[in-house]
PDB file of N, CA and C in Angstrom:
ATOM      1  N   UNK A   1       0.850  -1.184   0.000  1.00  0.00           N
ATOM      2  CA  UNK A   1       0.000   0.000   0.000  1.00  0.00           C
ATOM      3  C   UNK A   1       0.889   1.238   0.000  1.00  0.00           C
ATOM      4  N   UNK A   2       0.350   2.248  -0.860  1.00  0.00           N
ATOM      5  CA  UNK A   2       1.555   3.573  -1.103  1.00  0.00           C
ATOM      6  C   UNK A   2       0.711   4.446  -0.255  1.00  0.00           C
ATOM      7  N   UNK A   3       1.133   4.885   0.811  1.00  0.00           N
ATOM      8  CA  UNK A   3       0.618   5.955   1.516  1.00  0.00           C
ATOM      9  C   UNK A   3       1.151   7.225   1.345  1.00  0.00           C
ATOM     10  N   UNK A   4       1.527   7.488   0.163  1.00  0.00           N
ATOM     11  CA  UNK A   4       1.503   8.890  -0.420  1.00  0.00           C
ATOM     12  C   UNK A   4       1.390   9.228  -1.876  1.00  0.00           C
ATOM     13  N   UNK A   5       0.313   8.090  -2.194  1.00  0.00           N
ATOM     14  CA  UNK A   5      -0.713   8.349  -3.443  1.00  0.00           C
ATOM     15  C   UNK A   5      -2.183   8.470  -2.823  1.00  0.00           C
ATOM     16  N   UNK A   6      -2.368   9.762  -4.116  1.00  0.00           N
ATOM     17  CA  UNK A   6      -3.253  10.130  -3.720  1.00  0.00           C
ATOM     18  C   UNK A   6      -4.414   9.753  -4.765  1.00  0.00           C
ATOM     19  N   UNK A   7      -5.807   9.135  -4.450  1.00  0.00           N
ATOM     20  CA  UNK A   7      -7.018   8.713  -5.423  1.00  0.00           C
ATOM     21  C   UNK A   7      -7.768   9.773  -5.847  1.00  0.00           C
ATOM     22  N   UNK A   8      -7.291  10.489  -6.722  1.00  0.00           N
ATOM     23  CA  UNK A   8      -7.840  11.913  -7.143  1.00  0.00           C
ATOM     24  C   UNK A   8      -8.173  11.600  -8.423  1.00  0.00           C
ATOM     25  N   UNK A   9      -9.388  11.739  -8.948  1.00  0.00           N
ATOM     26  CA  UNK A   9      -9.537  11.875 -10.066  1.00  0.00           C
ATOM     27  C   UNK A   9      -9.511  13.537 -10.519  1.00  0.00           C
ATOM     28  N   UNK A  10      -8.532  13.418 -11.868  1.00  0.00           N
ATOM     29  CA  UNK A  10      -8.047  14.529 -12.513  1.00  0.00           C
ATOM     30  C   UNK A  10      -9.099  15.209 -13.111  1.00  0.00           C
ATOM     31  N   UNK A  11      -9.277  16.679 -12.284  1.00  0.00           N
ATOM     32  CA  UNK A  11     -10.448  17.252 -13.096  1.00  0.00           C
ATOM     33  C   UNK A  11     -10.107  18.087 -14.420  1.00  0.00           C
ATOM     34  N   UNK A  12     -11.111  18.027 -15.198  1.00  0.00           N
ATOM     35  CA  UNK A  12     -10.949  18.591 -16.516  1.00  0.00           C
ATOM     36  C   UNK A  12     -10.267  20.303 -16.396  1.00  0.00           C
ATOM     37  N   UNK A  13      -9.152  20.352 -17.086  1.00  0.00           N
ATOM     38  CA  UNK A  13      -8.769  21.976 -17.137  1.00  0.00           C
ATOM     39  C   UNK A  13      -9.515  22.500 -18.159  1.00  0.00           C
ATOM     40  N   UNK A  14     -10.523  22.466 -19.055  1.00  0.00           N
ATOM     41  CA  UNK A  14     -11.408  23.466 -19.305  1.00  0.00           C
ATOM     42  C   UNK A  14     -12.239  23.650 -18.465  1.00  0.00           C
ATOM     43  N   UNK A  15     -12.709  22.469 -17.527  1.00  0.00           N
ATOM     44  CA  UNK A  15     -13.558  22.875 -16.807  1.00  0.00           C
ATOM     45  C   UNK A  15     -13.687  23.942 -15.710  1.00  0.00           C
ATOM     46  N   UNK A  16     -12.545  23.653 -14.903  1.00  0.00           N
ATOM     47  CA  UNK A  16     -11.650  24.546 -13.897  1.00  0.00           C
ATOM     48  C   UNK A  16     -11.715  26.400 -14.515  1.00  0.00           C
ATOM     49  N   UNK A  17     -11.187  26.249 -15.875  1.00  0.00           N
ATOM     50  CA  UNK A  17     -11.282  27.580 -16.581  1.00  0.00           C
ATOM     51  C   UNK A  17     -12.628  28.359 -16.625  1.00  0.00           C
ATOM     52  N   UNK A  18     -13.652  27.274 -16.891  1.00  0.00           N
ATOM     53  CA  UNK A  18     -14.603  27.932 -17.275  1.00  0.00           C
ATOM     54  C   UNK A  18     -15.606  28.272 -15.975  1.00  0.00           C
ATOM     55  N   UNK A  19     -14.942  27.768 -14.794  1.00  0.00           N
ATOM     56  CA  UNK A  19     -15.655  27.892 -13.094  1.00  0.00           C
ATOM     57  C   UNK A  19     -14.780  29.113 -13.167  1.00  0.00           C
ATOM     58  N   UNK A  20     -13.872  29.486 -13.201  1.00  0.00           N
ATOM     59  CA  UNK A  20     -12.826  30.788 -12.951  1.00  0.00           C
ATOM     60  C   UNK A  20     -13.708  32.095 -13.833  1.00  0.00           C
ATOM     61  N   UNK A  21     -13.967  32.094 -15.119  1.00  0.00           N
ATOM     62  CA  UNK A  21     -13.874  32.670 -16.093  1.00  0.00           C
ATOM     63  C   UNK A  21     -15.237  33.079 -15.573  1.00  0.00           C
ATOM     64  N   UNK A  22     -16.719  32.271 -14.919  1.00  0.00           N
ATOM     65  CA  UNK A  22     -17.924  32.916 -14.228  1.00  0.00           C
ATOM     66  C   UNK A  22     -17.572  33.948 -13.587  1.00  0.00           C
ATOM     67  N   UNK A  23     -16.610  32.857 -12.461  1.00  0.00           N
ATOM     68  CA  UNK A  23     -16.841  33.935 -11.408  1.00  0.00           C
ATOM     69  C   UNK A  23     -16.153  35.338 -11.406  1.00  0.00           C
ATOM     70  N   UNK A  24     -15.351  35.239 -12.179  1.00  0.00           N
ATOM     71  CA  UNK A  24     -14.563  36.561 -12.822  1.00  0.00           C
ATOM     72  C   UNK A  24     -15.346  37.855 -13.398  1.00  0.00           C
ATOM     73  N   UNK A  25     -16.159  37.136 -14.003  1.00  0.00           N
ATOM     74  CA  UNK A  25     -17.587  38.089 -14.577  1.00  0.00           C
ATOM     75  C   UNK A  25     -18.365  38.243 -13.781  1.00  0.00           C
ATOM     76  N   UNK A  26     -18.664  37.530 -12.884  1.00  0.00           N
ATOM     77  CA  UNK A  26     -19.848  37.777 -11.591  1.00  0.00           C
ATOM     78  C   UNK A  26     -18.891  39.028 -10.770  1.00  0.00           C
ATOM     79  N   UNK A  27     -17.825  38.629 -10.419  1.00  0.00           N
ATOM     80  CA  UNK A  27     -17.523  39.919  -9.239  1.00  0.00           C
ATOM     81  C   UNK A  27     -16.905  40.811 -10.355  1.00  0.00           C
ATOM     82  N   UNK A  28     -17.284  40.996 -11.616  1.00  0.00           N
ATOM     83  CA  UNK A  28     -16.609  42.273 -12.202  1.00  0.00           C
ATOM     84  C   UNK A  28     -14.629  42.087 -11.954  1.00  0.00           C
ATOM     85  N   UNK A  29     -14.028  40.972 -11.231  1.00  0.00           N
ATOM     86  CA  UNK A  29     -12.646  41.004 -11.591  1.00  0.00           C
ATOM     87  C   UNK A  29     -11.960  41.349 -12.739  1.00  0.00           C
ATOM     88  N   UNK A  30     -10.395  41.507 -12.474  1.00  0.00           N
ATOM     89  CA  UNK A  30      -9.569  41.542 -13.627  1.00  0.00           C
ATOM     90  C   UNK A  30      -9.240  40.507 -13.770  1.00  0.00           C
ATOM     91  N   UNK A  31      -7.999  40.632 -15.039  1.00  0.00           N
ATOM     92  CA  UNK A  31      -7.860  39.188 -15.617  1.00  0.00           C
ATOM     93  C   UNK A  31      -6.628  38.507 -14.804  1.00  0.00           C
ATOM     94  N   UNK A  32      -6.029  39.790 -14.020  1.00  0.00           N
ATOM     95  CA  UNK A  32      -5.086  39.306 -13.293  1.00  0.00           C
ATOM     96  C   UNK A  32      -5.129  38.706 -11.990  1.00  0.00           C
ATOM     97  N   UNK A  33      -6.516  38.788 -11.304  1.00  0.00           N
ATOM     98  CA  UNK A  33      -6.878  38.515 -10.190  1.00  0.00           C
ATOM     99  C   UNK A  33      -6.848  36.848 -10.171  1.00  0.00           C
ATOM    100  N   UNK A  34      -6.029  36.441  -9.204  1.00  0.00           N
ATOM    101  CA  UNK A  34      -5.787  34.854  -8.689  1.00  0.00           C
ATOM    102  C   UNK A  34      -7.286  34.373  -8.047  1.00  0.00           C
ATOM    103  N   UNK A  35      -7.355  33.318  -8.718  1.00  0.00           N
ATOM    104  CA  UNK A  35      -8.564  32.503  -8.759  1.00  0.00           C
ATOM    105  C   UNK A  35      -8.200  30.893  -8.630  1.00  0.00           C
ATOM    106  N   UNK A  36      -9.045  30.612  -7.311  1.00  0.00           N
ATOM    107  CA  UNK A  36      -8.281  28.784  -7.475  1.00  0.00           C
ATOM    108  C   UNK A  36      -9.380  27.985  -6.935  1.00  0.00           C
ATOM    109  N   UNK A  37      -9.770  27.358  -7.718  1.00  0.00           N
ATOM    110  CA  UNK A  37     -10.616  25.957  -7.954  1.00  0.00           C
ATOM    111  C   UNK A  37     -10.197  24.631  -7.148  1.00  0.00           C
ATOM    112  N   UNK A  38     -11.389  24.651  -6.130  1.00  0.00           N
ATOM    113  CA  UNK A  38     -10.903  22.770  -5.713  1.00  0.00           C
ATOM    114  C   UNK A  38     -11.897  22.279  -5.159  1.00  0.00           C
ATOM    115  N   UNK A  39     -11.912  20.842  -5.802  1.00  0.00           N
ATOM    116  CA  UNK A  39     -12.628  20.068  -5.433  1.00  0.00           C
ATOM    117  C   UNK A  39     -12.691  19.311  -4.420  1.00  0.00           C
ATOM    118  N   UNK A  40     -13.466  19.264  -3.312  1.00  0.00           N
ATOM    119  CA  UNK A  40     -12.899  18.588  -1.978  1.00  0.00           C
ATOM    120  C   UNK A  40     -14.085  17.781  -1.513  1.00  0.00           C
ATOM    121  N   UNK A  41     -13.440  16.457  -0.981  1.00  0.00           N
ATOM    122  CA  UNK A  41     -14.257  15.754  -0.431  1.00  0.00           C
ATOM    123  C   UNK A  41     -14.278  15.764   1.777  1.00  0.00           C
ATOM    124  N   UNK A  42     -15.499  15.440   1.752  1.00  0.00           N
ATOM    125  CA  UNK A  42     -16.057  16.007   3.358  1.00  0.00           C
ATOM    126  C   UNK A  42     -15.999  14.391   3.519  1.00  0.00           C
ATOM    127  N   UNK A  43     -15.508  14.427   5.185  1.00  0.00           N
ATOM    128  CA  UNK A  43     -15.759  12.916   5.750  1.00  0.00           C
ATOM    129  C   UNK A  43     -16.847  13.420   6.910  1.00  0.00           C
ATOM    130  N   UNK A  44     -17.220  14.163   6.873  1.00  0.00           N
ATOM    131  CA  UNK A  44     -18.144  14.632   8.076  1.00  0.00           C
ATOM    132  C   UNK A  44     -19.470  14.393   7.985  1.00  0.00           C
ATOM    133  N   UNK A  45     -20.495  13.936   8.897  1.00  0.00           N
ATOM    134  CA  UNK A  45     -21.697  13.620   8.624  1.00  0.00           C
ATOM    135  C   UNK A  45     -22.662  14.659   8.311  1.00  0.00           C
ATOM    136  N   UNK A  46     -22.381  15.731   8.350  1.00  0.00           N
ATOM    137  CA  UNK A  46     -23.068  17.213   8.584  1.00  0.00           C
ATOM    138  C   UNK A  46     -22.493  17.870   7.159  1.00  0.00           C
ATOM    139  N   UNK A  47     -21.758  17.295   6.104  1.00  0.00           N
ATOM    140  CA  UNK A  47     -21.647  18.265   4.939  1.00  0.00           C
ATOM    141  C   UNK A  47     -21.656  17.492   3.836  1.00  0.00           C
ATOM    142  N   UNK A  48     -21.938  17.805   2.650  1.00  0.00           N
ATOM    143  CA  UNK A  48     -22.186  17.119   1.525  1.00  0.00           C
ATOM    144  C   UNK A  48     -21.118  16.142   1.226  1.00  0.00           C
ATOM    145  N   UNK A  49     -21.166  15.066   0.545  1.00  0.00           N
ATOM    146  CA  UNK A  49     -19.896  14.004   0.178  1.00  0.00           C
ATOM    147  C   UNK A  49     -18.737  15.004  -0.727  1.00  0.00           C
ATOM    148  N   UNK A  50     -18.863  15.894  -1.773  1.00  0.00           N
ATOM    149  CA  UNK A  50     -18.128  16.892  -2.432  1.00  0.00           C
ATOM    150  C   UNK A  50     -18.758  18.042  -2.498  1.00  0.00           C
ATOM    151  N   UNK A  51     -17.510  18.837  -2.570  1.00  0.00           N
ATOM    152  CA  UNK A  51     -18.034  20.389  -2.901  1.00  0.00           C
ATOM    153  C   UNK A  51     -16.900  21.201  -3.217  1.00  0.00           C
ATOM    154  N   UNK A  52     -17.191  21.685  -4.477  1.00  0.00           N
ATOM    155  CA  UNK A  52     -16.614  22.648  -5.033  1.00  0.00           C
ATOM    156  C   UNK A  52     -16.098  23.953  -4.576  1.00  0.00           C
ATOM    157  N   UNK A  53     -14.893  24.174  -3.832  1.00  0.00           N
ATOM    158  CA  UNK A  53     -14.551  25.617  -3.421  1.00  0.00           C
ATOM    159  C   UNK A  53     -14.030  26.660  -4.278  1.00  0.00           C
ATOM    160  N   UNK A  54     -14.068  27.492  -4.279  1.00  0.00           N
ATOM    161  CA  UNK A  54     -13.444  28.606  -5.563  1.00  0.00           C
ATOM    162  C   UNK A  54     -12.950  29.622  -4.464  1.00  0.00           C
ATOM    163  N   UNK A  55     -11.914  29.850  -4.459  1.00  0.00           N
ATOM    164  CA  UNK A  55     -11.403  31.078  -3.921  1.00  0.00           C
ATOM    165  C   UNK A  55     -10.739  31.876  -4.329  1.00  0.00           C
ATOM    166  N   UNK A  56     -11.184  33.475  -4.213  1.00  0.00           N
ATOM    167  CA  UNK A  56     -10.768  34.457  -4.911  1.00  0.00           C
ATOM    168  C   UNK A  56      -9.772  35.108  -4.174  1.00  0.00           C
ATOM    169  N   UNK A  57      -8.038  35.702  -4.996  1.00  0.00           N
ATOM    170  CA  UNK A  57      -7.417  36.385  -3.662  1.00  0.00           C
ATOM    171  C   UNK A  57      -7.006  37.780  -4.277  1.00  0.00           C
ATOM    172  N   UNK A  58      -7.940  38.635  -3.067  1.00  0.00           N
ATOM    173  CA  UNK A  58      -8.162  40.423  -3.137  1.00  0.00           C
ATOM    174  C   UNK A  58      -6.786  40.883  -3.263  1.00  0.00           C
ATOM    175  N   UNK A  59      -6.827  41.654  -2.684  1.00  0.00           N
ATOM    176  CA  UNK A  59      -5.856  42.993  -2.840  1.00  0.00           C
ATOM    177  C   UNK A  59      -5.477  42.424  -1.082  1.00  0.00           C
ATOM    178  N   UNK A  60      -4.218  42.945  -0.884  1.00  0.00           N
ATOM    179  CA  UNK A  60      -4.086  43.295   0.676  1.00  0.00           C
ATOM    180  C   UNK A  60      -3.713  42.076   1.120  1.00  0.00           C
ATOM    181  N   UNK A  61      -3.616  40.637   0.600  1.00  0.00           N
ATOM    182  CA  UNK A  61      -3.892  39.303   1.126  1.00  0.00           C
ATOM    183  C   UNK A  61      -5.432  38.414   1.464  1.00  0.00           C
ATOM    184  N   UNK A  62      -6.471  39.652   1.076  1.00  0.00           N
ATOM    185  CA  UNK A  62      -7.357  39.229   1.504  1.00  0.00           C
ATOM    186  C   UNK A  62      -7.973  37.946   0.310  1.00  0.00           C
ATOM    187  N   UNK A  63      -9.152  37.262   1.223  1.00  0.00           N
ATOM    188  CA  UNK A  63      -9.590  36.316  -0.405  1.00  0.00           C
ATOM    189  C   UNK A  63     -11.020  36.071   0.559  1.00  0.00           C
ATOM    190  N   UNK A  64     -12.170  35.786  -0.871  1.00  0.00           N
ATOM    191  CA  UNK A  64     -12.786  35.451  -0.417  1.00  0.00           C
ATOM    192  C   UNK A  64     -12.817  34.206  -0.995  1.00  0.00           C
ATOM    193  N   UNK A  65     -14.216  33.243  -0.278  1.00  0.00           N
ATOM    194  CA  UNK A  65     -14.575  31.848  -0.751  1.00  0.00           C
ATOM    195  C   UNK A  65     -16.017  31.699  -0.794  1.00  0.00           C
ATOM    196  N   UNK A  66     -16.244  30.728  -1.960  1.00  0.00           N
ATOM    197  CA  UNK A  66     -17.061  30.700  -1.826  1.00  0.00           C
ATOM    198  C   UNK A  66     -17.282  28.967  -2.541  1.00  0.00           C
ATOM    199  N   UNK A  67     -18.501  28.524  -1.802  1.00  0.00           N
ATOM    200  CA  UNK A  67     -18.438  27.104  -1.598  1.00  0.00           C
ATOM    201  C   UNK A  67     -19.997  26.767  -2.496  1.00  0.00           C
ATOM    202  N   UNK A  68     -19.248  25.507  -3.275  1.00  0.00           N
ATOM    203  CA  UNK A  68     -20.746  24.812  -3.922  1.00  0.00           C
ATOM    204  C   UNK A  68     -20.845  23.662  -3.274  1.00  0.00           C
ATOM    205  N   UNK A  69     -22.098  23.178  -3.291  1.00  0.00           N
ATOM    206  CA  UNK A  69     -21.856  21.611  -2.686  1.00  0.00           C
ATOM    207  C   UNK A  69     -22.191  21.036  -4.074  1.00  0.00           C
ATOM    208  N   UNK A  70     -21.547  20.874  -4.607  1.00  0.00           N
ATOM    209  CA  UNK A  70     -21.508  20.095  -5.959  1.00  0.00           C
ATOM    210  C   UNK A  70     -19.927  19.827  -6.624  1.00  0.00           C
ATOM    211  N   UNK A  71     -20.217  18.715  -7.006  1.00  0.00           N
ATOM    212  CA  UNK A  71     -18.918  18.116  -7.997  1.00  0.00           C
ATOM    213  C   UNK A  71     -18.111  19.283  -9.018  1.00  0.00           C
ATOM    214  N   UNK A  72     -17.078  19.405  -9.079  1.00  0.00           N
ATOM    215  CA  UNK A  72     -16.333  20.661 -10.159  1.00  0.00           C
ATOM    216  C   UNK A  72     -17.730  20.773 -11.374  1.00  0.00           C
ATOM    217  N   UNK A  73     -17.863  19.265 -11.720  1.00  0.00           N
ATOM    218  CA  UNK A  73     -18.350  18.994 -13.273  1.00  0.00           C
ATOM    219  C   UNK A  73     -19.620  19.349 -13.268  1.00  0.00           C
ATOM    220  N   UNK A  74     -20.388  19.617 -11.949  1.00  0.00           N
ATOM    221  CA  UNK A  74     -21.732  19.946 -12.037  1.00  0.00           C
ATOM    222  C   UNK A  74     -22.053  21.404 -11.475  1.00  0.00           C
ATOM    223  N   UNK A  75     -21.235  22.125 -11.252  1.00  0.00           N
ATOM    224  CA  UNK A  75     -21.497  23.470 -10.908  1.00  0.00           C
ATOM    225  C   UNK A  75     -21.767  23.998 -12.237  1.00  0.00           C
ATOM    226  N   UNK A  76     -22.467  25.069 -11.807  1.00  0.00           N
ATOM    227  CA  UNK A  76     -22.902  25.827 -13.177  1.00  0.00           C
ATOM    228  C   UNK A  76     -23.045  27.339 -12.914  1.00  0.00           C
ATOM    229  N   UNK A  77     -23.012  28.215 -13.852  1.00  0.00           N
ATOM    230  CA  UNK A  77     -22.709  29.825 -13.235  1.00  0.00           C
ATOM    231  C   UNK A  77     -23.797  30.175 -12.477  1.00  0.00           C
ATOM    232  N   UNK A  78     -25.270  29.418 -12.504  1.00  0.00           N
ATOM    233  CA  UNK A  78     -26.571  29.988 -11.615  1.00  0.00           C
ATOM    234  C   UNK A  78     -25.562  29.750 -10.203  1.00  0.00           C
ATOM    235  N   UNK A  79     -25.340  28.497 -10.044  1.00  0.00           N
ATOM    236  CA  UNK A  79     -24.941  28.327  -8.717  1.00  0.00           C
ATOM    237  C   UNK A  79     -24.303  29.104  -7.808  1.00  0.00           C
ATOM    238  N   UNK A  80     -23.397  29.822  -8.740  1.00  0.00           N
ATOM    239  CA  UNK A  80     -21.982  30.656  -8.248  1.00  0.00           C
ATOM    240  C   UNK A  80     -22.782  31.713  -8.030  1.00  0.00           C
ATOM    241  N   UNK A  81     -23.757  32.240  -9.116  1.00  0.00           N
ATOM    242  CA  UNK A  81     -24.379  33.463  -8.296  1.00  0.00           C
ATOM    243  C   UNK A  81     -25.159  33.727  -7.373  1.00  0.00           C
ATOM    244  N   UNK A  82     -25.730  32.120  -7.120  1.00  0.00           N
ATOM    245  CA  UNK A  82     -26.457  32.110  -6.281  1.00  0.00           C
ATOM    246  C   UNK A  82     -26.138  32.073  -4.832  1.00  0.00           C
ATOM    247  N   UNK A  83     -24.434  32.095  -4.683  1.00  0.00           N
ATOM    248  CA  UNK A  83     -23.825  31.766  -3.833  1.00  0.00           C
ATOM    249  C   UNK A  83     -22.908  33.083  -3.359  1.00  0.00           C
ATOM    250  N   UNK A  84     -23.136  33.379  -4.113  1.00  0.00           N
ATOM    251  CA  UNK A  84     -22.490  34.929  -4.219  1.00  0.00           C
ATOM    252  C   UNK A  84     -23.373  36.052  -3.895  1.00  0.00           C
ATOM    253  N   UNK A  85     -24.510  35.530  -3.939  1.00  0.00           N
ATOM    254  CA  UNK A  85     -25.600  36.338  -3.278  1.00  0.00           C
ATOM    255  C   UNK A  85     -26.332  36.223  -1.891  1.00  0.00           C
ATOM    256  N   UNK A  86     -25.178  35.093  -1.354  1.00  0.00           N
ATOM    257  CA  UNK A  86     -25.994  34.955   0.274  1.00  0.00           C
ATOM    258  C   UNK A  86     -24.964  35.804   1.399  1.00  0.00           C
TER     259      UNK A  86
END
């Protein structure tokens, strides 16, 4: 057993682009603004099995986040705004 492999399935880099490229247009960002996509799985009984984090990083060090409970491959831009609006 290799205990430093990891069972990740490789998510699509258009896909990743095109979760960046929403939310870029939703908060009015530039093109230079750092944007990072990840897909994470919860072992906790209280949160979804995956969910999509996107985090944006401001000016100053600051960043925000913002969380889907959905798979990279099934988020969609309603979601992000809808998430962006709570």
């Amino acid at each position: 057993m290799n205990l430093f492999s990891q069972n990740r399935s490789r998510k699509d880099p258009e896909r990743v682009l095109q979760i960046k490229e929403w939310t870029r247009e939703l908060l009015g960002l530039e093109e230079s603004t750092v944007i990072l996509v990840s897909e994470l799985r919860c072992q906790e009984d209280d949160c979804p099995d995956v969910e999509t984090v996107i985090a944006v990083m401001l000016a100053a060090g600051n960043q925000r986040v913002i969380k889907v409970f959905q798979p990279m491959d099934e988020v969609t831009r309603e979601q992000i705004a809808a998430r962006l609006r709570e």
